[in-house]
C-alpha atoms as a PDB file:
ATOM      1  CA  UNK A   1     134.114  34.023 149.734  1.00  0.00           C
ATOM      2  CA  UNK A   2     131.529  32.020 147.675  1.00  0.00           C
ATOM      3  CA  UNK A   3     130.598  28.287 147.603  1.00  0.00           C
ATOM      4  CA  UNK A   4     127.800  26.041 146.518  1.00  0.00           C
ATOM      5  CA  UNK A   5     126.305  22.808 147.100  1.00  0.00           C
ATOM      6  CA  UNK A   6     122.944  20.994 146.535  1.00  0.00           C
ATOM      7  CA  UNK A   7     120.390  20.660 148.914  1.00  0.00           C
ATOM      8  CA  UNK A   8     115.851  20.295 148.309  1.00  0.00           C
ATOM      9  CA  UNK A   9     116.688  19.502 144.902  1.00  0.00           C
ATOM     10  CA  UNK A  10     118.591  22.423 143.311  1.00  0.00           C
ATOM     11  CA  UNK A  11     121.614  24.396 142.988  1.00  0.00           C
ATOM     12  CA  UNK A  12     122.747  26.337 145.824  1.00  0.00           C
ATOM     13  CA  UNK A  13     125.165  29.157 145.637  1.00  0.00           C
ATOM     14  CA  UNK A  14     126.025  31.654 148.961  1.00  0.00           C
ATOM     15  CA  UNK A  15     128.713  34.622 148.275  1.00  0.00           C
ATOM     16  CA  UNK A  16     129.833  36.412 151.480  1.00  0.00           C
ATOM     17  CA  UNK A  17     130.696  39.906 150.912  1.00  0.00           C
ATOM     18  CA  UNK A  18     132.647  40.991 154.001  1.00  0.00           C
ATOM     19  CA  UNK A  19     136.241  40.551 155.093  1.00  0.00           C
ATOM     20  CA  UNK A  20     136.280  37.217 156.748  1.00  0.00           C
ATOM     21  CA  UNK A  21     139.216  34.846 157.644  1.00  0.00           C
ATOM     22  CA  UNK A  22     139.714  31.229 155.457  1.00  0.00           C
ATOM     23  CA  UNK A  23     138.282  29.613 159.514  1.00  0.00           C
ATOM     24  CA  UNK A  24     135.564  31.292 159.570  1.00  0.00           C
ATOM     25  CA  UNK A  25     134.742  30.745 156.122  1.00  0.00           C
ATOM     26  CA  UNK A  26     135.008  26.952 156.330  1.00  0.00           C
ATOM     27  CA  UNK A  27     132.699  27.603 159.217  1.00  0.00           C
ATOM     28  CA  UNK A  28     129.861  29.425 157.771  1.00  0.00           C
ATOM     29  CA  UNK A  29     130.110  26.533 154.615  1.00  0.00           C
ATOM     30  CA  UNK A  30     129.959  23.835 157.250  1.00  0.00           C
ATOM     31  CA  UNK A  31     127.028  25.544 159.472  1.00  0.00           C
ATOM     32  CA  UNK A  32     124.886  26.745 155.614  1.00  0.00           C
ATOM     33  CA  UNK A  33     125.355  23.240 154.132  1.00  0.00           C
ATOM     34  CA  UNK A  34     124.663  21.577 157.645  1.00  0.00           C
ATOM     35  CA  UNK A  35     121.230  23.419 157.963  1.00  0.00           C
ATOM     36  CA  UNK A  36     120.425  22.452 154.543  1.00  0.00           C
ATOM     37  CA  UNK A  37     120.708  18.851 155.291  1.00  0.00           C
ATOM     38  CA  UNK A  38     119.287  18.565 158.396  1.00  0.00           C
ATOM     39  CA  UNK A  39     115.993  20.980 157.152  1.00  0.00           C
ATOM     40  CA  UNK A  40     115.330  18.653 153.780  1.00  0.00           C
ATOM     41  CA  UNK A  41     116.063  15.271 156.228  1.00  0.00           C
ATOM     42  CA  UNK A  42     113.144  16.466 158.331  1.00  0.00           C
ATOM     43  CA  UNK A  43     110.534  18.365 155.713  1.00  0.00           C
ATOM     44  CA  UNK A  44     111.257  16.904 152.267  1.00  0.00           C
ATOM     45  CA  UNK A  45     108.198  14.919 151.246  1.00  0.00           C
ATOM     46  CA  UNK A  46     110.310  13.157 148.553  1.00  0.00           C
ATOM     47  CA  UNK A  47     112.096  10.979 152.125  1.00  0.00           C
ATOM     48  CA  UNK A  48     109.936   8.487 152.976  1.00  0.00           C
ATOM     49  CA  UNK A  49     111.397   8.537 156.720  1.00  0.00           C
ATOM     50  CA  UNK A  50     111.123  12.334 156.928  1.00  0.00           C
ATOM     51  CA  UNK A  51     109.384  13.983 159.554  1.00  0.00           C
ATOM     52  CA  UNK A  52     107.054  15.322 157.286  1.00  0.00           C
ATOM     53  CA  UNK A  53     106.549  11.896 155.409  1.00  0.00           C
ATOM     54  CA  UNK A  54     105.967  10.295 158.491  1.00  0.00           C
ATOM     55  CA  UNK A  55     103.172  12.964 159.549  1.00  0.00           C
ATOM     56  CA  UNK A  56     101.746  12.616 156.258  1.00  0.00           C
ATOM     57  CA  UNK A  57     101.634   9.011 156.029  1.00  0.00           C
ATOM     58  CA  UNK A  58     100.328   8.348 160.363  1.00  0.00           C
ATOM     59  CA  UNK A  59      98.116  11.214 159.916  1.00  0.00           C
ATOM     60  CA  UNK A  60      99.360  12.641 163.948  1.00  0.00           C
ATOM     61  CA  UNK A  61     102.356  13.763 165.273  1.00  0.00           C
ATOM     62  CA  UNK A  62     102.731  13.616 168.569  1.00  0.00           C
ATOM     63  CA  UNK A  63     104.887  16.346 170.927  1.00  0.00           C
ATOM     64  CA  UNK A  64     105.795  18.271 167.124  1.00  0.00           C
ATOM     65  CA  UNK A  65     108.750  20.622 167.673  1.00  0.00           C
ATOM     66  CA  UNK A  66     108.100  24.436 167.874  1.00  0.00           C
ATOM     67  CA  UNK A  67     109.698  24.204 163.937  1.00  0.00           C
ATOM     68  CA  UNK A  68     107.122  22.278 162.869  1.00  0.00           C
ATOM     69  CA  UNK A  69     104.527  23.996 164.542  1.00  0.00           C
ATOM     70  CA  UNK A  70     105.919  26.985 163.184  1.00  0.00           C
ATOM     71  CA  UNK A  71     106.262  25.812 159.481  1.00  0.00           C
ATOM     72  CA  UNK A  72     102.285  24.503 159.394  1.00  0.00           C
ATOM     73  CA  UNK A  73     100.868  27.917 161.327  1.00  0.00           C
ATOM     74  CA  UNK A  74     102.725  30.046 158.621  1.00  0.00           C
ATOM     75  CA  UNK A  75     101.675  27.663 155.674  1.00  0.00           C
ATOM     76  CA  UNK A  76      97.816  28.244 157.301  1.00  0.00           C
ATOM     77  CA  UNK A  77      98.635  31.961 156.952  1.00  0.00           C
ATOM     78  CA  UNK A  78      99.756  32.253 153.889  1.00  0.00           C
ATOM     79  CA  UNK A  79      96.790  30.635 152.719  1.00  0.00           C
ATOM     80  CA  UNK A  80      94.546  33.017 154.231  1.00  0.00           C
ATOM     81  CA  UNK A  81      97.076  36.115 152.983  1.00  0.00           C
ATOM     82  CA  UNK A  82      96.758  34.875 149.699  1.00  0.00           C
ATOM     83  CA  UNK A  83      92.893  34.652 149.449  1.00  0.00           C
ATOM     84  CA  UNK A  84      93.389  31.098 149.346  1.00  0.00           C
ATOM     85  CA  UNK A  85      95.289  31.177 145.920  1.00  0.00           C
ATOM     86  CA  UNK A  86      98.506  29.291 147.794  1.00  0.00           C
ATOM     87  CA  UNK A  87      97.674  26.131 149.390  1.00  0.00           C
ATOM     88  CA  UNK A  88     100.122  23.698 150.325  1.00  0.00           C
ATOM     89  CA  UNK A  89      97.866  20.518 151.168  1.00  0.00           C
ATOM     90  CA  UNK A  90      98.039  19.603 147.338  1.00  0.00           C
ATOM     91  CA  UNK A  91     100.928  17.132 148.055  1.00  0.00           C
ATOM     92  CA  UNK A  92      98.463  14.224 147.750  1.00  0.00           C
ATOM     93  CA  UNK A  93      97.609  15.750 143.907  1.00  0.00           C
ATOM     94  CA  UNK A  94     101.162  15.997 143.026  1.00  0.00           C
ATOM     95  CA  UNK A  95     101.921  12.725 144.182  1.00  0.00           C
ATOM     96  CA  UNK A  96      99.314  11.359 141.955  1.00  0.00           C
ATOM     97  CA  UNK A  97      99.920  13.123 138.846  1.00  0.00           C
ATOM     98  CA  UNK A  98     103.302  11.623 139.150  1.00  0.00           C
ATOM     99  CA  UNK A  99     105.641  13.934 140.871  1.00  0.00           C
ATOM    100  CA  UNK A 100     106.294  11.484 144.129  1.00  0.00           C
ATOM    101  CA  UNK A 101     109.191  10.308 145.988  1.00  0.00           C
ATOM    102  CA  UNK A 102     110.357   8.515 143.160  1.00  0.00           C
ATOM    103  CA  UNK A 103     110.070  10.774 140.524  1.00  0.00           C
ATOM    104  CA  UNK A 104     108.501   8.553 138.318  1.00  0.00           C
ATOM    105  CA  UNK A 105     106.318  10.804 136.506  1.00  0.00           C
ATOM    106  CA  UNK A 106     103.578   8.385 135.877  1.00  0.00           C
ATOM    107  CA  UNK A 107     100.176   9.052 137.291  1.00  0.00           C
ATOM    108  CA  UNK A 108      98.876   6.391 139.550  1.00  0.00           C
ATOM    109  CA  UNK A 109      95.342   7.447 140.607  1.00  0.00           C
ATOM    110  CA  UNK A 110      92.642   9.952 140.226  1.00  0.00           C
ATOM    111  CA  UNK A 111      93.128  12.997 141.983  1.00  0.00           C
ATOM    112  CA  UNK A 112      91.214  14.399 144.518  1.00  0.00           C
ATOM    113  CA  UNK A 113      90.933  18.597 145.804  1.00  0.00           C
ATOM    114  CA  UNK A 114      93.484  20.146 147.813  1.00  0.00           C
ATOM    115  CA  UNK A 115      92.694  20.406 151.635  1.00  0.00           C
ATOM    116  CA  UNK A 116      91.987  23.304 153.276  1.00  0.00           C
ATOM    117  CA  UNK A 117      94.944  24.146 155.638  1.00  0.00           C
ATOM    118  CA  UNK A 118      92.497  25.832 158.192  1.00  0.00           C
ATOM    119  CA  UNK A 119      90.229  22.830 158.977  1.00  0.00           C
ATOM    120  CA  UNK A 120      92.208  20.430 157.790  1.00  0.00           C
ATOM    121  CA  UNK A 121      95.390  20.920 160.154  1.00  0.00           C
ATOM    122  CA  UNK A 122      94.645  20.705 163.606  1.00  0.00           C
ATOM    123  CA  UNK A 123      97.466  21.867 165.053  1.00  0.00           C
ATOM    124  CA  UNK A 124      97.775  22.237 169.277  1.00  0.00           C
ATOM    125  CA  UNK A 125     101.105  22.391 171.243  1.00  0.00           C
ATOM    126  CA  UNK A 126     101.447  18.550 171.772  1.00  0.00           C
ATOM    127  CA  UNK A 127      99.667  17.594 168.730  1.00  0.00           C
ATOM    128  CA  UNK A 128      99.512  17.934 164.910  1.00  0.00           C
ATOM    129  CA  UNK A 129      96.153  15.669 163.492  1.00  0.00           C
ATOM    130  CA  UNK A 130      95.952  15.872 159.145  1.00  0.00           C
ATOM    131  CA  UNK A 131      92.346  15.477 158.511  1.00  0.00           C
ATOM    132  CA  UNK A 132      90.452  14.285 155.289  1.00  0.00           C
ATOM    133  CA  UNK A 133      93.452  13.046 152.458  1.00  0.00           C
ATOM    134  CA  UNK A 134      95.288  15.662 151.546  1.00  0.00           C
ATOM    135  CA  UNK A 135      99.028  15.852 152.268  1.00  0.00           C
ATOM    136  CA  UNK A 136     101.584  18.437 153.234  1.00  0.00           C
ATOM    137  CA  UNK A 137     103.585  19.485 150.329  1.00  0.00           C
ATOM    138  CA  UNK A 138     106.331  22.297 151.723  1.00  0.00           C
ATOM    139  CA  UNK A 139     107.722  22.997 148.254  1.00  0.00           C
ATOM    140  CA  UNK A 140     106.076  26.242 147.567  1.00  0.00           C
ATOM    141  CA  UNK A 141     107.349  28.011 150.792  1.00  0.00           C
ATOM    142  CA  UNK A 142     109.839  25.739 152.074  1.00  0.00           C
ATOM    143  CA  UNK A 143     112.993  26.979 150.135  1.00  0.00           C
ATOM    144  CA  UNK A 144     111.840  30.462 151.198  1.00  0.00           C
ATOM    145  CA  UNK A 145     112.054  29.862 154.853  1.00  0.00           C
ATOM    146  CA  UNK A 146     115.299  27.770 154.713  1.00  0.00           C
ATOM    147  CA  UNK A 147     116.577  30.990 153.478  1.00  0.00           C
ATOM    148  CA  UNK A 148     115.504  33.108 156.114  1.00  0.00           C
ATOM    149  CA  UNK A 149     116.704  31.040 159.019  1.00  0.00           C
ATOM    150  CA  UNK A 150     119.747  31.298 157.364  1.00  0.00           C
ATOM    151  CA  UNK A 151     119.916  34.837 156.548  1.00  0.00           C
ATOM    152  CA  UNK A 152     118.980  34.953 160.385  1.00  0.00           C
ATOM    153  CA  UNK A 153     121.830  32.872 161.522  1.00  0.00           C
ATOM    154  CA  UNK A 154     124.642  34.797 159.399  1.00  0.00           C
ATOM    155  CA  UNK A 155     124.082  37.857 160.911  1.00  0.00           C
ATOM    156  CA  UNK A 156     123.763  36.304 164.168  1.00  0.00           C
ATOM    157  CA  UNK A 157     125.973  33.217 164.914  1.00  0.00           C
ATOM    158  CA  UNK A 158     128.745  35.278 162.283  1.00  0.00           C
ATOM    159  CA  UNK A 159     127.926  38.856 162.791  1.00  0.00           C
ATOM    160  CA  UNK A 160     127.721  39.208 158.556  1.00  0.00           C
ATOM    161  CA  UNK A 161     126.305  41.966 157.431  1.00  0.00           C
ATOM    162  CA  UNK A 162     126.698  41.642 153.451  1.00  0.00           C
ATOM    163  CA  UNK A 163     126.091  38.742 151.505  1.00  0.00           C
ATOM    164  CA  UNK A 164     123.679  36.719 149.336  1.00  0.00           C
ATOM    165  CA  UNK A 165     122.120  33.459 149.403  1.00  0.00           C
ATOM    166  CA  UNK A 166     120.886  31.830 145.941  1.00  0.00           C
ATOM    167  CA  UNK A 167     118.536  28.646 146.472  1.00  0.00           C
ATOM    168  CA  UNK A 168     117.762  27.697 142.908  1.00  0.00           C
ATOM    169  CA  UNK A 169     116.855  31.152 141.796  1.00  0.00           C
ATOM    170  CA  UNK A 170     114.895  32.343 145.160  1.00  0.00           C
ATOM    171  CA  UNK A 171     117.297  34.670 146.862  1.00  0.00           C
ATOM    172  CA  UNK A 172     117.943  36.958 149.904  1.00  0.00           C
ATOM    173  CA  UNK A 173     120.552  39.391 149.167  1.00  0.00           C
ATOM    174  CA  UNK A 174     121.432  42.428 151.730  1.00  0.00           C
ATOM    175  CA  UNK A 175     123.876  44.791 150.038  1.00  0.00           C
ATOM    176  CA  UNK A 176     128.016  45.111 148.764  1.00  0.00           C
ATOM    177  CA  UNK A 177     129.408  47.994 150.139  1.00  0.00           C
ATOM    178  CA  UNK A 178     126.120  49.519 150.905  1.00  0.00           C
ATOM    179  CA  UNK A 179     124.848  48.942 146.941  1.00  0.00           C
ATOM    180  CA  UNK A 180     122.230  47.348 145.878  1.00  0.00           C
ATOM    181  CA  UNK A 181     122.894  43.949 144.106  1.00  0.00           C
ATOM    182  CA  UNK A 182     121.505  43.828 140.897  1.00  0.00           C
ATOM    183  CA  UNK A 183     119.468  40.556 139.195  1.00  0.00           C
ATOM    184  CA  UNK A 184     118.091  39.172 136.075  1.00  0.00           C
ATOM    185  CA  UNK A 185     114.724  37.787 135.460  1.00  0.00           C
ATOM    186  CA  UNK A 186     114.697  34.641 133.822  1.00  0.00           C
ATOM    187  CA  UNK A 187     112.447  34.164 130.203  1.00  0.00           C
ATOM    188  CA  UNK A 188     110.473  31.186 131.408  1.00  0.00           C
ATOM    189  CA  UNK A 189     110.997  29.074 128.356  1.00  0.00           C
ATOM    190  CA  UNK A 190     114.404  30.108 127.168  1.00  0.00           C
ATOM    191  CA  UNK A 191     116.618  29.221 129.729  1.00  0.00           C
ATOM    192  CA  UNK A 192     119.929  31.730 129.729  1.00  0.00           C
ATOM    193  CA  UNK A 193     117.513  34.640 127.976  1.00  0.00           C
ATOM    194  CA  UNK A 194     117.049  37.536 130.470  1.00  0.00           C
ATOM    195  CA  UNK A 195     113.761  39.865 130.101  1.00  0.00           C
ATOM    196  CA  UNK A 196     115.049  42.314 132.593  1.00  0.00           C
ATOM    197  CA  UNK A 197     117.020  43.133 135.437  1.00  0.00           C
ATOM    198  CA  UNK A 198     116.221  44.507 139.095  1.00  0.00           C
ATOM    199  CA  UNK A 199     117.958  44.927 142.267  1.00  0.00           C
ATOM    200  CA  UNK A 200     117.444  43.625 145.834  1.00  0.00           C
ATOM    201  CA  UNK A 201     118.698  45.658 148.697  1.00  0.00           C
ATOM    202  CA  UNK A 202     118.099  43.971 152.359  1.00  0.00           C
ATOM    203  CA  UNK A 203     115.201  42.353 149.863  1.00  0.00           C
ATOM    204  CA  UNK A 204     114.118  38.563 149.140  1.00  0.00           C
ATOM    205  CA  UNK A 205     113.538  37.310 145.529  1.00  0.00           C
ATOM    206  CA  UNK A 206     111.308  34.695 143.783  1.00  0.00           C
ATOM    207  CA  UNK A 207     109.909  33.841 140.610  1.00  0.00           C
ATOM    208  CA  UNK A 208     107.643  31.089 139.955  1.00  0.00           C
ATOM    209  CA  UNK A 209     106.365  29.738 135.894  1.00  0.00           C
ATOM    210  CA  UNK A 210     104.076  26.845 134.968  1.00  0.00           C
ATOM    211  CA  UNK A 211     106.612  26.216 132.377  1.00  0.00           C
ATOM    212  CA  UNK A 212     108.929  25.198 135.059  1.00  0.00           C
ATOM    213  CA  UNK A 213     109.146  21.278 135.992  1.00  0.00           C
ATOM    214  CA  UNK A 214     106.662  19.823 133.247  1.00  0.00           C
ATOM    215  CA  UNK A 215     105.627  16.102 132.161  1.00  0.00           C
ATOM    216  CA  UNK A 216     103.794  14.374 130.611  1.00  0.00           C
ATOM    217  CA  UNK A 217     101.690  10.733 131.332  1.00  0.00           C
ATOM    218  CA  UNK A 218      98.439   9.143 130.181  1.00  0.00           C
ATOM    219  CA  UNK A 219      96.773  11.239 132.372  1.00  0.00           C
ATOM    220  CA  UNK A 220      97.589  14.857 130.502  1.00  0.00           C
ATOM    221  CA  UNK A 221     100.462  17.207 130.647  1.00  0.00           C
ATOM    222  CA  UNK A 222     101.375  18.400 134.068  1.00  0.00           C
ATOM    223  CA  UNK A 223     103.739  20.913 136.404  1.00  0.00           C
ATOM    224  CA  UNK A 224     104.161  21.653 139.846  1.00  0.00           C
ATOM    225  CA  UNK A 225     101.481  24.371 139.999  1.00  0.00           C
ATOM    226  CA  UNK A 226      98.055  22.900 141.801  1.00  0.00           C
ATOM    227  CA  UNK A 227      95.286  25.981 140.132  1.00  0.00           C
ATOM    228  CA  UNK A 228      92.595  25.935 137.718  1.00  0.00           C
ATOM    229  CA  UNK A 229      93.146  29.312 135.998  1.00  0.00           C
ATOM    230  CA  UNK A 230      97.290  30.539 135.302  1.00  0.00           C
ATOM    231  CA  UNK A 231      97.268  34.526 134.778  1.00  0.00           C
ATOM    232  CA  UNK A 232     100.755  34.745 133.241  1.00  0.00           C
ATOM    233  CA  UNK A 233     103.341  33.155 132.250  1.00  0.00           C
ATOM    234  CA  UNK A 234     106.121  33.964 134.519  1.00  0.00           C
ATOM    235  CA  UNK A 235     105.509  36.130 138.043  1.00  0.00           C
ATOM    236  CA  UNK A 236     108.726  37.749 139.543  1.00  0.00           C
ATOM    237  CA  UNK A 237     108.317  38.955 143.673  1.00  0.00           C
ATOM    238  CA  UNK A 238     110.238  40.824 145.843  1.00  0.00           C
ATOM    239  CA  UNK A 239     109.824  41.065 149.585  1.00  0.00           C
ATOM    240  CA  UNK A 240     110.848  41.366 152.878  1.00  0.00           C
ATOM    241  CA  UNK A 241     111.139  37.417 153.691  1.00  0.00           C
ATOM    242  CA  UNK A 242     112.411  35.042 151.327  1.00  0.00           C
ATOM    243  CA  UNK A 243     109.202  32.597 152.557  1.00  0.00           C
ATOM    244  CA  UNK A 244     106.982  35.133 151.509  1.00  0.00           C
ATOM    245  CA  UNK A 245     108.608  35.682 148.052  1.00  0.00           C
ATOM    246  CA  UNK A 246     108.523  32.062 147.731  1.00  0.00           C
ATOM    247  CA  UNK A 247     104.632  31.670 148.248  1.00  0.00           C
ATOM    248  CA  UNK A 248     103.157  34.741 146.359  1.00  0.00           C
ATOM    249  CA  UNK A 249     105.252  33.923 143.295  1.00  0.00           C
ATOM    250  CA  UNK A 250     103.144  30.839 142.752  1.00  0.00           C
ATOM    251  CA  UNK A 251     100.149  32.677 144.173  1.00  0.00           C
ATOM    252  CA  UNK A 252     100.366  35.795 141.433  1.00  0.00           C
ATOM    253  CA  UNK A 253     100.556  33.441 138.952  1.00  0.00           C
ATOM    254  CA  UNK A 254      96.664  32.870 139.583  1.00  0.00           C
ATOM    255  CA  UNK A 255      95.769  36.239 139.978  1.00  0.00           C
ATOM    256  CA  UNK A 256      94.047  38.959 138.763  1.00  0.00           C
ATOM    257  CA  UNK A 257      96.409  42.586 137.979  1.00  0.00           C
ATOM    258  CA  UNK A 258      93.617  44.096 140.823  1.00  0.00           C
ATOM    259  CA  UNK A 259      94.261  41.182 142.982  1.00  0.00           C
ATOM    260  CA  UNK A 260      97.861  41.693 142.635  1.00  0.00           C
ATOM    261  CA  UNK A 261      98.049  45.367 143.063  1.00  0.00           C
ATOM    262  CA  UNK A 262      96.277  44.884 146.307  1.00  0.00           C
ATOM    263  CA  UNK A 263      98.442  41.780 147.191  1.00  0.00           C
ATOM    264  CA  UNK A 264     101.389  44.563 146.751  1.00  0.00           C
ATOM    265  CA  UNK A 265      99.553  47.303 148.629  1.00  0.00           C
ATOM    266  CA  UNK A 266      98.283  44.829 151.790  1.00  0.00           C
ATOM    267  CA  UNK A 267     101.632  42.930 151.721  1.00  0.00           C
ATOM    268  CA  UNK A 268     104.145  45.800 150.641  1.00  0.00           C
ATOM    269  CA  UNK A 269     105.795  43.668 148.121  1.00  0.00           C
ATOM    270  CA  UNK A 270     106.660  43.638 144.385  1.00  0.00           C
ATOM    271  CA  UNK A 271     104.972  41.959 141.268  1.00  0.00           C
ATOM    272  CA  UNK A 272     106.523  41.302 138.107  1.00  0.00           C
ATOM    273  CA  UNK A 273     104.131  39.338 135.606  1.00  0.00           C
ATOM    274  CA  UNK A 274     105.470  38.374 131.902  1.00  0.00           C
ATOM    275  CA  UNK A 275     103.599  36.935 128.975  1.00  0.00           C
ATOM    276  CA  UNK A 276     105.089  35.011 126.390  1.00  0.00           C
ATOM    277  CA  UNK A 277     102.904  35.817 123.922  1.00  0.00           C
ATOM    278  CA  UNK A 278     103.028  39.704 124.205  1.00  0.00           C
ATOM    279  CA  UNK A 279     106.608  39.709 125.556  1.00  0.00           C
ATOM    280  CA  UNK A 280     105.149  42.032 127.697  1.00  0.00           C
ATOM    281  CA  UNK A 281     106.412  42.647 131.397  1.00  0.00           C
ATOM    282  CA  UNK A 282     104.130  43.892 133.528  1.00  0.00           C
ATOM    283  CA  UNK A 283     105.197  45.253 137.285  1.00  0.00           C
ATOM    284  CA  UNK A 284     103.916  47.170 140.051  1.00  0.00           C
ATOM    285  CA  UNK A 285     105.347  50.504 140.918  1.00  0.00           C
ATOM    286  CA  UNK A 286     107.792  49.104 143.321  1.00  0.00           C
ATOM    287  CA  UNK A 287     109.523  46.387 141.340  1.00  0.00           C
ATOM    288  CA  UNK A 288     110.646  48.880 138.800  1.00  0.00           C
ATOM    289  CA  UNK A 289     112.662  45.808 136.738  1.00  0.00           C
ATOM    290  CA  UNK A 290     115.188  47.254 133.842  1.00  0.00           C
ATOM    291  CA  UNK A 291     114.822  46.196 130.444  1.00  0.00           C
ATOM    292  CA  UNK A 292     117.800  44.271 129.469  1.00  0.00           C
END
């Protein structure tokens, strides 16, 4: 079975590879596109009565849930696995530059730096404080960890064992008949042209460009990358957790090819990097991509 739906502002599709019956497949649909809902409701920063809006806006939360606790401890890691290169206190920066609630696209203020998610969260079991004036923006992990709660609750709540979940071009894909599932990396500026293939197997996917989601305002040309230096053009990731996929494909994008073979050595993932200018796709021994 296969179905798809929209949910943190993209495409979904979910294909279930095992023998199930037309019940249970209207219940997996309901319980995916359920948990979709009820995770953007709470996290999206684009709902002004989200729980994330809320925290960002009152600067406390008090008695958070062991989710949200849990979301904001592994955004602090990540941070520190990344050697600081993913920070997700840059909501604030966004916001300003014109990618808000609204979507309006229009810059309204001058922006400031990102926080820093280790002093700047202070996080404690019946308390979450937001120091300084940065602001929580989820979208660079987010997706990533909606898909792993997922992935988690297919195997569990519907004992699958095949299948793959698509969020807008992250992924989590286990296997079809014990094969891997094969995948095409997206040219960054020519939508529909693939630059390679690779396959996932019990693996995560995510690819991240600075040619993605671009504007343009009085105040310069703009996407949803927060960095001061870009590396490539396009950075490809596979991994164990769809979270972590999500995070170091933005991450790679501002790194170094020694800090990304040691991101792929400390973190046992895969790094694809492309450059539009060379055409050139460069990977680390484990990604091993096809050329189309």
């Amino acid at each position: 079975m296969q179905f798809s739906f929209q949910a943190l502002g993209t495409k979904w599709w979910i294909e279930v590879f095992d023998e199930i019956s037309n019940t249970t497949g209207d219940e997996v649909q309901d319980f995916v596109t359920g948990c979709a809902s009820t995770f953007e409701r709470t996290y999206s920063r684009f709902l002004s009565d989200s729980l994330l809006s809320t925290l960002n806006r009152e600067r406390v939360c008090a008695d958070p849930s062991p989710e949200l606790i849990n979301l904001l401890e592994y955004g602090k890691q990540l941070y520190l696995r990344t050697d600081t290169h993913f920070n997700f206190l840059t909501g604030h920066i966004l916001s300003a530059r014109g990618y808000d609630a609204e979507y309006s696209f229009q810059s309204t203020h001058s922006d400031t730096l990102p926080g820093n998610p280790v002093i700047d969260i202070q996080i404690s079991t019946g308390r979450i404080e937001l120091l300084g004036e940065a602001t929580i923006d989820l979208g660079g992990y987010g997706k990533g960890y909606l898909i792993d709660l997922i992935a988690a609750q297919l195997r569990r709540r519907f004992d699958l064992r095949q299948f793959l979940i698509n969020g807008g071009g992250d992924m989590y894909a286990t296997h079809k008949d014990g094969e891997s599932i094969e995948i095409h990396l997206e040219h960054p500026t020519k939508p529909g042209t693939m630059i390679a293939q690779a396959t996932l197997l019990n693996q995560s996917f995510a690819a991240s460009s600075p040619h993605k989601r671009v504007w343009q305002n009085d105040s310069g040309t703009h996407n949803h990358i927060i960095a001061d230096t870009l590396t490539a053009d396009a950075t490809f990731i596979k991994a164990t957790k769809a979270a972590d996929a999500d995070a170091f494909a933005t991450a790679s994008l501002q790194m170094t090819r020694p800090q990304i073979e040691q991101l792929a050595k400390t973190e046992a993932v895969a790094v694809a990097q492309f450059n539009i200018q060379t055409s050139n796709l460069t990977a680390t021994r484990n990604f091993t991509p096809e050329s189309k």
